[in-house]
PDB file of N, CA and C in Angstrom:
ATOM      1  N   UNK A   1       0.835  -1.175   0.000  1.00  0.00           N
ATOM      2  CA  UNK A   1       0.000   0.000   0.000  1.00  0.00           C
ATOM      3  C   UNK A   1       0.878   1.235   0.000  1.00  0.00           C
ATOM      4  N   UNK A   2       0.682   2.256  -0.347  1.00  0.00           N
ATOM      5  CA  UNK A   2       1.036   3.198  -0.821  1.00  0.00           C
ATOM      6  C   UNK A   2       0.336   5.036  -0.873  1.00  0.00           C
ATOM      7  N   UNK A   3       0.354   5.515   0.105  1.00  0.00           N
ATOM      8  CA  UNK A   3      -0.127   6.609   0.294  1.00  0.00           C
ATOM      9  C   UNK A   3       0.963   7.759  -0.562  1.00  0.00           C
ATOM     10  N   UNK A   4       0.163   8.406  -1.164  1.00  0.00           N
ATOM     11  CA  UNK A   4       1.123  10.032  -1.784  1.00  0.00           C
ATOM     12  C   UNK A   4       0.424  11.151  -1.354  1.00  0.00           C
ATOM     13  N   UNK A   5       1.539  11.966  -1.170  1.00  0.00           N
ATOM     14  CA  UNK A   5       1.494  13.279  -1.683  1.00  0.00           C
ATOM     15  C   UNK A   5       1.721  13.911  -2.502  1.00  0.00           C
ATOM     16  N   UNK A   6       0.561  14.949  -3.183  1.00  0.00           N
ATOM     17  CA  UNK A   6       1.170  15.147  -4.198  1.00  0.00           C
ATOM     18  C   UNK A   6       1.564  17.072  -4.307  1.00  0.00           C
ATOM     19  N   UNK A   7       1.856  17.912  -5.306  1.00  0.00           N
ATOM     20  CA  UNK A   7       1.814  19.431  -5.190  1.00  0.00           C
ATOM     21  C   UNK A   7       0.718  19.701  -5.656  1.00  0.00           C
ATOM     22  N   UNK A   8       0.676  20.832  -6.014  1.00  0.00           N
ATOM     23  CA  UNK A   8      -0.252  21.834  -6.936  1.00  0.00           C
ATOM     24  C   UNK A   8      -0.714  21.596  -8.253  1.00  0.00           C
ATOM     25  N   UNK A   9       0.589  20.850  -8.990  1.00  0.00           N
ATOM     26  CA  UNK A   9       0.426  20.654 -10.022  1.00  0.00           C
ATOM     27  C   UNK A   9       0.186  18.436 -10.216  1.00  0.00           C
ATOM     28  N   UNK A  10      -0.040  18.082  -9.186  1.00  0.00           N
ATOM     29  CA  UNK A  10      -0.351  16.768  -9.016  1.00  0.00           C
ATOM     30  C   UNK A  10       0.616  15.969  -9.352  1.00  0.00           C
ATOM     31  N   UNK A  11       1.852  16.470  -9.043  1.00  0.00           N
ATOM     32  CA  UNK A  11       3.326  15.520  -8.831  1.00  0.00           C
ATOM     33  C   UNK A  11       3.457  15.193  -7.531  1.00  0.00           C
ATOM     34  N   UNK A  12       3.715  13.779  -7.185  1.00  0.00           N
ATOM     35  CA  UNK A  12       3.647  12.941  -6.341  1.00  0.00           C
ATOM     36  C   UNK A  12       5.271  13.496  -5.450  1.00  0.00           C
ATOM     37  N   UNK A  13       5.086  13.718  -4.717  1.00  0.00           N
ATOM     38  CA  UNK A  13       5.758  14.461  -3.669  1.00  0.00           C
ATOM     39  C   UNK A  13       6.892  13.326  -2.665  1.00  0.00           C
ATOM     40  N   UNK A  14       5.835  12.780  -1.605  1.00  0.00           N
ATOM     41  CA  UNK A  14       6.056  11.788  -0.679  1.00  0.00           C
ATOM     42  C   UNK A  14       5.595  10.415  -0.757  1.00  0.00           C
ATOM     43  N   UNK A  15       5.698   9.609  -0.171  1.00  0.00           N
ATOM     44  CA  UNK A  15       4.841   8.820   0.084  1.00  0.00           C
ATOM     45  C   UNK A  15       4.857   7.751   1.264  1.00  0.00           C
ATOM     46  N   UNK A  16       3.610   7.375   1.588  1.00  0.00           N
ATOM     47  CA  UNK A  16       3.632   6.701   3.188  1.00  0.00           C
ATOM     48  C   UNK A  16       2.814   5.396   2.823  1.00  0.00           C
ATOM     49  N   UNK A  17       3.475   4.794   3.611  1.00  0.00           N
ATOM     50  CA  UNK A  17       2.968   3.331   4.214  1.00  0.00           C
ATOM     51  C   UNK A  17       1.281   3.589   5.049  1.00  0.00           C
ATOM     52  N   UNK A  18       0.943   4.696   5.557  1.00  0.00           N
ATOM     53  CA  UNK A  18      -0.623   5.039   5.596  1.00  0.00           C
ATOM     54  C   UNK A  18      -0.952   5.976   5.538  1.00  0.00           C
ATOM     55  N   UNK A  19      -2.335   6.170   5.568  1.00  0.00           N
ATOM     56  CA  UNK A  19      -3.113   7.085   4.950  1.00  0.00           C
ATOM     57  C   UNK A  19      -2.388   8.687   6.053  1.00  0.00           C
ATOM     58  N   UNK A  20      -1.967   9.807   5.827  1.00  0.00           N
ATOM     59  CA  UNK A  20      -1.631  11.402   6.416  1.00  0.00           C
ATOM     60  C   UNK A  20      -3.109  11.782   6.135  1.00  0.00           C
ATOM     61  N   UNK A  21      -2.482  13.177   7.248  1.00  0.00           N
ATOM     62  CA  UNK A  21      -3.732  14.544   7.064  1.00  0.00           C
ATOM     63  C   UNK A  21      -3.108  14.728   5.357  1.00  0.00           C
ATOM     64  N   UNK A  22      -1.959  14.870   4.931  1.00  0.00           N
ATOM     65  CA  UNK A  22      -2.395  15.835   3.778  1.00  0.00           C
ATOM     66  C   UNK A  22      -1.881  14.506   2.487  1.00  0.00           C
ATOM     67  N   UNK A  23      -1.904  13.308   2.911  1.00  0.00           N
ATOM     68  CA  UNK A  23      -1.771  12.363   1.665  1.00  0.00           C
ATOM     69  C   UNK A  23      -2.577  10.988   2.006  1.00  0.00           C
ATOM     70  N   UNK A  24      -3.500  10.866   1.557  1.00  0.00           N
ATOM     71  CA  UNK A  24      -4.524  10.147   1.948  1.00  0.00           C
ATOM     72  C   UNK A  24      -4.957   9.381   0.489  1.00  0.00           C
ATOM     73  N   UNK A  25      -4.309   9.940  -0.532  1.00  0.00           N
ATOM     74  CA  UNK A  25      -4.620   9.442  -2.034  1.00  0.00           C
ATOM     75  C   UNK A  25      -4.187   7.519  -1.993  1.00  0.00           C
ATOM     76  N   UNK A  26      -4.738   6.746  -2.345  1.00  0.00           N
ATOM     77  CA  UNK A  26      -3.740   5.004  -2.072  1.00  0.00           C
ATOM     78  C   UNK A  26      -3.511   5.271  -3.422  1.00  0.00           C
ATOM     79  N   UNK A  27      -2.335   4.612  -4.044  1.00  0.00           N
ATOM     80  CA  UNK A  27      -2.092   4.213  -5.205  1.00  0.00           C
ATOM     81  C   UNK A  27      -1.561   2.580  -4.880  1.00  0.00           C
ATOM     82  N   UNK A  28      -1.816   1.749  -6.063  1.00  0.00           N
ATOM     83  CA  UNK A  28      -1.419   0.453  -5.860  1.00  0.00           C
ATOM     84  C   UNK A  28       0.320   0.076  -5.864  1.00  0.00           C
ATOM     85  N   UNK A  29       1.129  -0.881  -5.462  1.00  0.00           N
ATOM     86  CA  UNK A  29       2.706  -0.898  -5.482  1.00  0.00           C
ATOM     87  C   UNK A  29       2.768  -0.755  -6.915  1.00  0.00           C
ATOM     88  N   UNK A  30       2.181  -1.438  -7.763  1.00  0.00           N
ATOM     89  CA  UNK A  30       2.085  -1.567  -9.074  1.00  0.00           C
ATOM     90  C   UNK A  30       1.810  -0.695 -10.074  1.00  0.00           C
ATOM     91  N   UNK A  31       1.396   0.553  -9.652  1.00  0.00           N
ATOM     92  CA  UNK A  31       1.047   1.609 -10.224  1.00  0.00           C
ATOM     93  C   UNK A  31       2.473   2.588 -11.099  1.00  0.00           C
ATOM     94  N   UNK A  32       2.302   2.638 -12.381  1.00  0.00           N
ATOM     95  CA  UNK A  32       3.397   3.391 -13.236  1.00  0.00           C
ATOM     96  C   UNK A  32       3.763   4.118 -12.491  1.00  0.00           C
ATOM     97  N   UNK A  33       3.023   4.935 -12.237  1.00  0.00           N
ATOM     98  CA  UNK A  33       3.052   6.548 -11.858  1.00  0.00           C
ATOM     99  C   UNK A  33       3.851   6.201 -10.454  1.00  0.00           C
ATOM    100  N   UNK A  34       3.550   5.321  -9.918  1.00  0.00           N
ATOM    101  CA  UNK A  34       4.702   5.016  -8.565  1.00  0.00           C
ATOM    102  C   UNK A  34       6.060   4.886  -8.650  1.00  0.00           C
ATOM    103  N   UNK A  35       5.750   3.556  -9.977  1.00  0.00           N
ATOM    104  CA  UNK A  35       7.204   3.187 -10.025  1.00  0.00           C
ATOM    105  C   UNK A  35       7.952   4.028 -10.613  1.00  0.00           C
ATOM    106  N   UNK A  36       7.797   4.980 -11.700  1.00  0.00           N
ATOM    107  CA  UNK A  36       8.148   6.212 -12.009  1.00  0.00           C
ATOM    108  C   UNK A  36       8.909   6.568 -11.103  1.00  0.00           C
ATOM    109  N   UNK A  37       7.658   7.540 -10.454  1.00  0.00           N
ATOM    110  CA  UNK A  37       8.364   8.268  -9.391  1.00  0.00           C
ATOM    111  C   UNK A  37       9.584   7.537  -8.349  1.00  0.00           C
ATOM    112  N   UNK A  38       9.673   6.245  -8.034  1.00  0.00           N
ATOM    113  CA  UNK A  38      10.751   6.090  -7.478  1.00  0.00           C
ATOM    114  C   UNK A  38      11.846   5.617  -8.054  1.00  0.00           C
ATOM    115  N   UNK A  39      11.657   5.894  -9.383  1.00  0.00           N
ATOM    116  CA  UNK A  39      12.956   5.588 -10.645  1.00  0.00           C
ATOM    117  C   UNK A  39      13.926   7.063 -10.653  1.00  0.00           C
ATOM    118  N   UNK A  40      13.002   8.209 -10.510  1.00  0.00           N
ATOM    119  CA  UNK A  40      13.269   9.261 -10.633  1.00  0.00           C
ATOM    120  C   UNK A  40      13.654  10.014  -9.081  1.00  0.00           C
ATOM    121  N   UNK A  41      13.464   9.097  -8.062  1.00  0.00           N
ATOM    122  CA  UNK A  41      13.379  10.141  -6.926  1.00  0.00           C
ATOM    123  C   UNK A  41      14.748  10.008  -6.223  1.00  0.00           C
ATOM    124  N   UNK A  42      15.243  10.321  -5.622  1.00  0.00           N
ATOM    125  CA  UNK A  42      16.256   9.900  -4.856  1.00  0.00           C
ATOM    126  C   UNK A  42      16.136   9.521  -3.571  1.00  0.00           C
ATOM    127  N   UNK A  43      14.733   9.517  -2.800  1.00  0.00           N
ATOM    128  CA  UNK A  43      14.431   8.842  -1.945  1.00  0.00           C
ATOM    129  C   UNK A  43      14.089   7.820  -1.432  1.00  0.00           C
ATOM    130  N   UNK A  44      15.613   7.125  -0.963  1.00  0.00           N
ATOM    131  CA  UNK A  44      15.128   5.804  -0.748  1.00  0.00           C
ATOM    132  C   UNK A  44      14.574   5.420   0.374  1.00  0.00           C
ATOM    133  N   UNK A  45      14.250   6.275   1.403  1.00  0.00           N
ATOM    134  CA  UNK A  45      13.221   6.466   2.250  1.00  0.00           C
ATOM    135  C   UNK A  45      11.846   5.905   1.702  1.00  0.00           C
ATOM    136  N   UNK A  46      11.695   6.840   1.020  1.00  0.00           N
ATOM    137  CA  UNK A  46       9.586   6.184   0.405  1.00  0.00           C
ATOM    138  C   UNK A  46      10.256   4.890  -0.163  1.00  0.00           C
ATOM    139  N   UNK A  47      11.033   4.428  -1.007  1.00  0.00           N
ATOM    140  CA  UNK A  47      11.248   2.835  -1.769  1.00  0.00           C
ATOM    141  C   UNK A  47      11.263   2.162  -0.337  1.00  0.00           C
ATOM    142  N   UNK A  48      12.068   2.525   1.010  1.00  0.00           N
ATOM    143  CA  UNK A  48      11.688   1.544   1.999  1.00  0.00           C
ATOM    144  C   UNK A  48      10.195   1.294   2.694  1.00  0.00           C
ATOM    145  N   UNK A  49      10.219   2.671   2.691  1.00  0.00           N
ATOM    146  CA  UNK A  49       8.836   2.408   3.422  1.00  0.00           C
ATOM    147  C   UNK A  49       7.469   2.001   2.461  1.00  0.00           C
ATOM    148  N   UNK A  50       7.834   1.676   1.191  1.00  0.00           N
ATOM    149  CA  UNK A  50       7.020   0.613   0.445  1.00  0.00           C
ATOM    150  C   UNK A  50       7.124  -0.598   0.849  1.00  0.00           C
ATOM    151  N   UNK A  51       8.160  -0.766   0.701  1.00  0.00           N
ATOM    152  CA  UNK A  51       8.893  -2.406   1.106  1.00  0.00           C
ATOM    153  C   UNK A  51       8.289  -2.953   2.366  1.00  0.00           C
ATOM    154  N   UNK A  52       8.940  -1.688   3.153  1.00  0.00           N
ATOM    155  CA  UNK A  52       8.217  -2.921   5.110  1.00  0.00           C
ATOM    156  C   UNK A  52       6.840  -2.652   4.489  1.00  0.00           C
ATOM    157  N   UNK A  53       6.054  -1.711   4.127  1.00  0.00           N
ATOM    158  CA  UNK A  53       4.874  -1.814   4.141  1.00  0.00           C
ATOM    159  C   UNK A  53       4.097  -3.108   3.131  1.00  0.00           C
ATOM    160  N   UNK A  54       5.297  -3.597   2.749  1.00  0.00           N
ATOM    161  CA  UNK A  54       4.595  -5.072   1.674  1.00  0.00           C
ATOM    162  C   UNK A  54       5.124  -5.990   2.910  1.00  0.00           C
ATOM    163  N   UNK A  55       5.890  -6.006   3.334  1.00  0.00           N
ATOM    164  CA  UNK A  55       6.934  -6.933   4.087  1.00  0.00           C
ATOM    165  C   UNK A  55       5.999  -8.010   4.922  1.00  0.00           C
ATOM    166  N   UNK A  56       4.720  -7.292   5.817  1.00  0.00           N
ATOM    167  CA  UNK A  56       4.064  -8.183   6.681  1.00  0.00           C
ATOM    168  C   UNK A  56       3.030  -9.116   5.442  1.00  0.00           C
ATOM    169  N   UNK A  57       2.826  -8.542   4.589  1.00  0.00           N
ATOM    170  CA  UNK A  57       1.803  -9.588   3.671  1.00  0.00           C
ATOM    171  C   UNK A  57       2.549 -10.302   3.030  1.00  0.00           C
ATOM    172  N   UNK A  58       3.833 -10.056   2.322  1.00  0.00           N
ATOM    173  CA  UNK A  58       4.645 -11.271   2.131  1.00  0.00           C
ATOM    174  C   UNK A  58       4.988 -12.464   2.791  1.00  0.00           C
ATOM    175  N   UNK A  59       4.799 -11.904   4.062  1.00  0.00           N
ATOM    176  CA  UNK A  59       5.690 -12.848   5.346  1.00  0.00           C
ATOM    177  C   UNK A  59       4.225 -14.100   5.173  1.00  0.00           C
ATOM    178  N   UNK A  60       3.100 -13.554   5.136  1.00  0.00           N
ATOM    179  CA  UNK A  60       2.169 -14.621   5.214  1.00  0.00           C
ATOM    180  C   UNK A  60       1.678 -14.813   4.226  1.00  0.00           C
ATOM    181  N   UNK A  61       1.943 -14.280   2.572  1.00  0.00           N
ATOM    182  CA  UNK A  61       1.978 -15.460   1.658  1.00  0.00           C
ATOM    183  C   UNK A  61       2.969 -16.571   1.778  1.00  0.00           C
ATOM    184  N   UNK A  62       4.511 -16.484   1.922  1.00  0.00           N
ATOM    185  CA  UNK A  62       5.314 -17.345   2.108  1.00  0.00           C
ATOM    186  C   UNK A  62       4.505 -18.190   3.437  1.00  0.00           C
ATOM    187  N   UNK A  63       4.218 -17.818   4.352  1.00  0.00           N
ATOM    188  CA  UNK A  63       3.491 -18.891   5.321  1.00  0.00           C
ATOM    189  C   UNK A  63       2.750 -19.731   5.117  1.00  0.00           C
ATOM    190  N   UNK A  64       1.384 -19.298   4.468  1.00  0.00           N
ATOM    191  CA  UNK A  64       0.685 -19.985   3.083  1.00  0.00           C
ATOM    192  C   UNK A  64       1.674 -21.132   2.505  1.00  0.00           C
ATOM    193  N   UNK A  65       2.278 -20.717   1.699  1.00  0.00           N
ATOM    194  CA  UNK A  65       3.178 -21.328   0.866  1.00  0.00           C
ATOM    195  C   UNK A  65       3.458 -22.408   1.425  1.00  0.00           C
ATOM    196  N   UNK A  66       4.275 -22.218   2.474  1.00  0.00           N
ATOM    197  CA  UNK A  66       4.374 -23.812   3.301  1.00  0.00           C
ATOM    198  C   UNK A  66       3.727 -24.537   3.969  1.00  0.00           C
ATOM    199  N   UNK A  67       3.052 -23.594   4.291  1.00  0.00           N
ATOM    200  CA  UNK A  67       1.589 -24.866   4.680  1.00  0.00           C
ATOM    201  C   UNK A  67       1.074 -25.499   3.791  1.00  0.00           C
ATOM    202  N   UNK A  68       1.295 -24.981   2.481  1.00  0.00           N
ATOM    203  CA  UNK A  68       0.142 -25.529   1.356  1.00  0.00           C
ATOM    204  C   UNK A  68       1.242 -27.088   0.761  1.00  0.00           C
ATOM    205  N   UNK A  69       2.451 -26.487   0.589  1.00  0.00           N
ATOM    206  CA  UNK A  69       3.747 -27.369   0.620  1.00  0.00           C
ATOM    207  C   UNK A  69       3.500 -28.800   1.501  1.00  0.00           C
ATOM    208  N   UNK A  70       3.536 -28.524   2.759  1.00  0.00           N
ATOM    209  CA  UNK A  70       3.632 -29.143   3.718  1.00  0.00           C
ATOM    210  C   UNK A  70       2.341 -29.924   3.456  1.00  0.00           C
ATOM    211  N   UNK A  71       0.848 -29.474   3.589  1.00  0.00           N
ATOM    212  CA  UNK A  71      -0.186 -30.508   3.166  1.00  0.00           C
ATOM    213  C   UNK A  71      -0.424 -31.209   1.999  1.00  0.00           C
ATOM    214  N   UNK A  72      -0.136 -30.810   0.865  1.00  0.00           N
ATOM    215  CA  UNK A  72       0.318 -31.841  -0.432  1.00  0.00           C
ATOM    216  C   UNK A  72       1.671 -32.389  -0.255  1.00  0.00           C
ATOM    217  N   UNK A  73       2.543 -32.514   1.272  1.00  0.00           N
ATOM    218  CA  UNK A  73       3.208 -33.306   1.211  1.00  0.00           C
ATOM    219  C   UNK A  73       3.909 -33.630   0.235  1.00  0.00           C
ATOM    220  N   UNK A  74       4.623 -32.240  -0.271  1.00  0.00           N
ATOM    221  CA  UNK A  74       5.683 -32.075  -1.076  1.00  0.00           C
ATOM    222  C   UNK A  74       6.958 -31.436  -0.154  1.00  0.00           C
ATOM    223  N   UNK A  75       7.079 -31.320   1.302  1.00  0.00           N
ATOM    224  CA  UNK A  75       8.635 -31.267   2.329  1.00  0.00           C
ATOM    225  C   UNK A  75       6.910 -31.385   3.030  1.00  0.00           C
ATOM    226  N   UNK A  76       8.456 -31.939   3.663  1.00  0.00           N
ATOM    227  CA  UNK A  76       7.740 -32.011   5.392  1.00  0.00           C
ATOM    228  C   UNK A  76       8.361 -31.352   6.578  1.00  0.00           C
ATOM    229  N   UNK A  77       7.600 -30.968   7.441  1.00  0.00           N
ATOM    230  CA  UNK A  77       7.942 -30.366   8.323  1.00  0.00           C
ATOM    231  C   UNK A  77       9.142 -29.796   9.037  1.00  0.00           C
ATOM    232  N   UNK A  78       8.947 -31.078   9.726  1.00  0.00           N
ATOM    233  CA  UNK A  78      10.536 -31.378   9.945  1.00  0.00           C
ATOM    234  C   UNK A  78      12.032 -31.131   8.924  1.00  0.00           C
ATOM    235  N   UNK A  79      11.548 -30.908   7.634  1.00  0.00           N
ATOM    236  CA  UNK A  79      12.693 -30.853   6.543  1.00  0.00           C
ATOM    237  C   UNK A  79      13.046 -29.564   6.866  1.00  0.00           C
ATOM    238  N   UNK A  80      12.569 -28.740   7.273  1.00  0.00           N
ATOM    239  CA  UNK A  80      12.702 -27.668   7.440  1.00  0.00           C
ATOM    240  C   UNK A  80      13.750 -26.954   8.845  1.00  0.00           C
ATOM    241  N   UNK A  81      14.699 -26.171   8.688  1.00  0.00           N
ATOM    242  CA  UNK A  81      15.637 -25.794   9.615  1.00  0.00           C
ATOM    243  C   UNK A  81      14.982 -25.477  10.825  1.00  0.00           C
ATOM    244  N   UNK A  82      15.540 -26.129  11.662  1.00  0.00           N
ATOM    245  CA  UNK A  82      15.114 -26.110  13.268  1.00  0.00           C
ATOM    246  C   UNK A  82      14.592 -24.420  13.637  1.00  0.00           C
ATOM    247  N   UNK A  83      15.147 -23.656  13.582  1.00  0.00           N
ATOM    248  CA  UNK A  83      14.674 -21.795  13.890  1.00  0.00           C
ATOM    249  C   UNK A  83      13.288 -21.848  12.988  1.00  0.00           C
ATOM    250  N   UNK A  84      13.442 -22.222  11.233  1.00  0.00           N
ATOM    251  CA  UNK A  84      12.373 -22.311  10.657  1.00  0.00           C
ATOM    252  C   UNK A  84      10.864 -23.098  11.344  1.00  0.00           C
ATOM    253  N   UNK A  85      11.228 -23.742  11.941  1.00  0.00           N
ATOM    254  CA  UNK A  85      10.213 -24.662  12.267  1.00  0.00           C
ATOM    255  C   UNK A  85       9.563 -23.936  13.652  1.00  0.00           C
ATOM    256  N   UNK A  86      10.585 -23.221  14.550  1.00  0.00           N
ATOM    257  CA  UNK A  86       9.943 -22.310  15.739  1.00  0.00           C
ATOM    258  C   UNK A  86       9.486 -21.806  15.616  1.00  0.00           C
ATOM    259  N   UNK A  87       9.884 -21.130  14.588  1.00  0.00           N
ATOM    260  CA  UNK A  87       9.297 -19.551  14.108  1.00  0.00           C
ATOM    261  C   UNK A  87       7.532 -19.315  13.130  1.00  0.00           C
ATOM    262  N   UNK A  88       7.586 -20.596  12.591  1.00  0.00           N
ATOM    263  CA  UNK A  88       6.481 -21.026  12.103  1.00  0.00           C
ATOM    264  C   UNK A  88       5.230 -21.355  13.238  1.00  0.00           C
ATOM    265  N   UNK A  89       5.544 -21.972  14.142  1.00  0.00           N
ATOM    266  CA  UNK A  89       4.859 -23.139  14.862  1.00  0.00           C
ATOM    267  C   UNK A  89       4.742 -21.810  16.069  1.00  0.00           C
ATOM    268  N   UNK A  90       5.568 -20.825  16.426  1.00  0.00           N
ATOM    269  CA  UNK A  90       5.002 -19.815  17.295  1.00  0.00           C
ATOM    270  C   UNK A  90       4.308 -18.795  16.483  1.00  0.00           C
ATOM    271  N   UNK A  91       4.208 -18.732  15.332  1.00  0.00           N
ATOM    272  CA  UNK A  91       2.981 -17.700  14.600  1.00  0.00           C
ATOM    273  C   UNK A  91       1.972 -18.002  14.970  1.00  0.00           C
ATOM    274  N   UNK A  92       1.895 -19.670  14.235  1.00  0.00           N
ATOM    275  CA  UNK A  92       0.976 -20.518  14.002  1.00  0.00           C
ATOM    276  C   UNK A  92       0.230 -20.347  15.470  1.00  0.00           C
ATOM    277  N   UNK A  93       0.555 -20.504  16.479  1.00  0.00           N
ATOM    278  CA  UNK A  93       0.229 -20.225  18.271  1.00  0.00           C
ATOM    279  C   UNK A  93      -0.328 -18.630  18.327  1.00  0.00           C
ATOM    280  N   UNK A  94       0.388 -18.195  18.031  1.00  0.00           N
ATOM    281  CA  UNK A  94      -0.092 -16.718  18.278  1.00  0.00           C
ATOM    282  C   UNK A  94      -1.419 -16.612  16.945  1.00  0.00           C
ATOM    283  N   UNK A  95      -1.484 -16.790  16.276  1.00  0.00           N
ATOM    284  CA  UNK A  95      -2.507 -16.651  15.089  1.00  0.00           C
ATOM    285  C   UNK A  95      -3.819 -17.083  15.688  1.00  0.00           C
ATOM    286  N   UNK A  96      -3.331 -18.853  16.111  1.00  0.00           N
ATOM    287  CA  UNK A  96      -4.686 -19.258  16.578  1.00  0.00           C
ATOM    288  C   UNK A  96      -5.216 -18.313  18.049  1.00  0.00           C
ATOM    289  N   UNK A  97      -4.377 -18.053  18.734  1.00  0.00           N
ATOM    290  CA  UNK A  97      -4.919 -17.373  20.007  1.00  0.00           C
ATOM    291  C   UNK A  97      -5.639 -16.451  19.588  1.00  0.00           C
ATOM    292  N   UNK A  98      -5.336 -15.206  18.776  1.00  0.00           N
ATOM    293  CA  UNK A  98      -5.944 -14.294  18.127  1.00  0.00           C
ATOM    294  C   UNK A  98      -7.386 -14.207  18.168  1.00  0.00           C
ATOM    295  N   UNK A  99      -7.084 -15.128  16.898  1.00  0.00           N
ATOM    296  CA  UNK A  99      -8.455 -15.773  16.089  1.00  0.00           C
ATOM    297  C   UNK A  99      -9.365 -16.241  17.581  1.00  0.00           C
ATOM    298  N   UNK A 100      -8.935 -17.000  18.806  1.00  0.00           N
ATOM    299  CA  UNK A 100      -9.779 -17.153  19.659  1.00  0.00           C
ATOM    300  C   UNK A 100     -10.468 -15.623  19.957  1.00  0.00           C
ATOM    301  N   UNK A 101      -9.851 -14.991  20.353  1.00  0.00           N
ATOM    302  CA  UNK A 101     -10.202 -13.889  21.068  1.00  0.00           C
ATOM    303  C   UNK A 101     -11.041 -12.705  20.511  1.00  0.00           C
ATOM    304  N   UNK A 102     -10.871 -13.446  18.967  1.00  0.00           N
ATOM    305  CA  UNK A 102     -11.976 -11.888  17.734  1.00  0.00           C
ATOM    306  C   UNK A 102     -13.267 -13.182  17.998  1.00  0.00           C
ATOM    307  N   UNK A 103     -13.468 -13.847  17.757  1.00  0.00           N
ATOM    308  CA  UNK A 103     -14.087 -14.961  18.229  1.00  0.00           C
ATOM    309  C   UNK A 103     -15.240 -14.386  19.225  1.00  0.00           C
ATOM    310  N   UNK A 104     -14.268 -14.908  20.761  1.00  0.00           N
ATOM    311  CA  UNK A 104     -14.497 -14.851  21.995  1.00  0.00           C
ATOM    312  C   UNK A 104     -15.177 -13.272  22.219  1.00  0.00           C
ATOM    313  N   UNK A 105     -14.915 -12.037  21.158  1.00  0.00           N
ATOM    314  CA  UNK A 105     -15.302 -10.768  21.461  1.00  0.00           C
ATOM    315  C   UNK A 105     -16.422 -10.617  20.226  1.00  0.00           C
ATOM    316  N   UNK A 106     -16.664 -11.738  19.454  1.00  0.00           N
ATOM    317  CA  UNK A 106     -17.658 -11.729  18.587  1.00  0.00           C
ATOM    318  C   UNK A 106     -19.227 -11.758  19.032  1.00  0.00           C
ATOM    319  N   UNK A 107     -18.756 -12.938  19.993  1.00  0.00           N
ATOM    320  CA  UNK A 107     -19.693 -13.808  20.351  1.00  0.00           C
ATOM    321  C   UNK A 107     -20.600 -12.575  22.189  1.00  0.00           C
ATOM    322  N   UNK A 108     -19.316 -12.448  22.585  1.00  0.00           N
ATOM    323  CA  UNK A 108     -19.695 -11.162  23.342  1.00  0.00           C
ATOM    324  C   UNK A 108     -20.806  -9.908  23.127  1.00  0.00           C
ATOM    325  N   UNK A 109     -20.561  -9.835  21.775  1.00  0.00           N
ATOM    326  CA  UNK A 109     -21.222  -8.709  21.246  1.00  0.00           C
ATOM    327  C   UNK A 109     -22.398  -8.702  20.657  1.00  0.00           C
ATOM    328  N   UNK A 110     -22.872 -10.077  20.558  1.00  0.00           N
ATOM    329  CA  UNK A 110     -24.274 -10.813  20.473  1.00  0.00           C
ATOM    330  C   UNK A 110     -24.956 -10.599  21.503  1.00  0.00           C
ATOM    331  N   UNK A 111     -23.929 -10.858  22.980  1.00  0.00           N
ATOM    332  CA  UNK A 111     -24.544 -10.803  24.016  1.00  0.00           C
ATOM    333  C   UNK A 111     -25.539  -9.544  24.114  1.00  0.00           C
ATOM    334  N   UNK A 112     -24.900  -8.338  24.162  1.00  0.00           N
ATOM    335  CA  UNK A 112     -25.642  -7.356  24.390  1.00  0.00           C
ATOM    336  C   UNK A 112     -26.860  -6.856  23.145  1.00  0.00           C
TER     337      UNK A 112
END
């Protein structure tokens, strides 16, 4: 995602990882007019703060990825480097807790 700013004359200025008071416009990562502008800019500030701002949805397509791997039982689990396998298996923990608790505050909100 991709927030700009732009001037007066609608040249893309800044840009943020979320929505500002004065740049609230989204353009897609994919957008010319983006990649343009960071062909041309010298700020590699906004090119980072594109990046982390893709960084967390990458992290859980690749997560995807191996789960989907792992259940057509094309590697298995275990094939996978010992840190890899923590690091997975404590998401995987923290994800499900989550998911309890939007749940658990779903079901709450019926109550009333």
């Amino acid at each position: 995602m991709a927030y700009v700013k732009r001037d007066s004359t609608g040249k893309i200025l800044q840009i943020f990882d979320s929505p500002q008071a004065d740049a609230n416009e989204f353009l897609s990562l994919n957008s010319s007019e983006l990649i343009a502008f960071l062909g041309e800019s010298a700020q590699s500030d906004s090119a980072r703060t594109i990046l982390s701002s893709s960084d967390a949805a990458m992290i859980r397509v690749l997560e995807d990825l191996i789960e989907t791997l792992i259940d057509k039982g094309v590697i298995l689990f275990t094939d996978l480097p010992a840190a890899a396998q923590q690091k997975l298996t404590q998401r995987q923990h923290v994800r499900s807790r989550l998911q309890a608790l939007e749940n658990l505050m779903d079901e709450e909100q019926d109550l009333f």
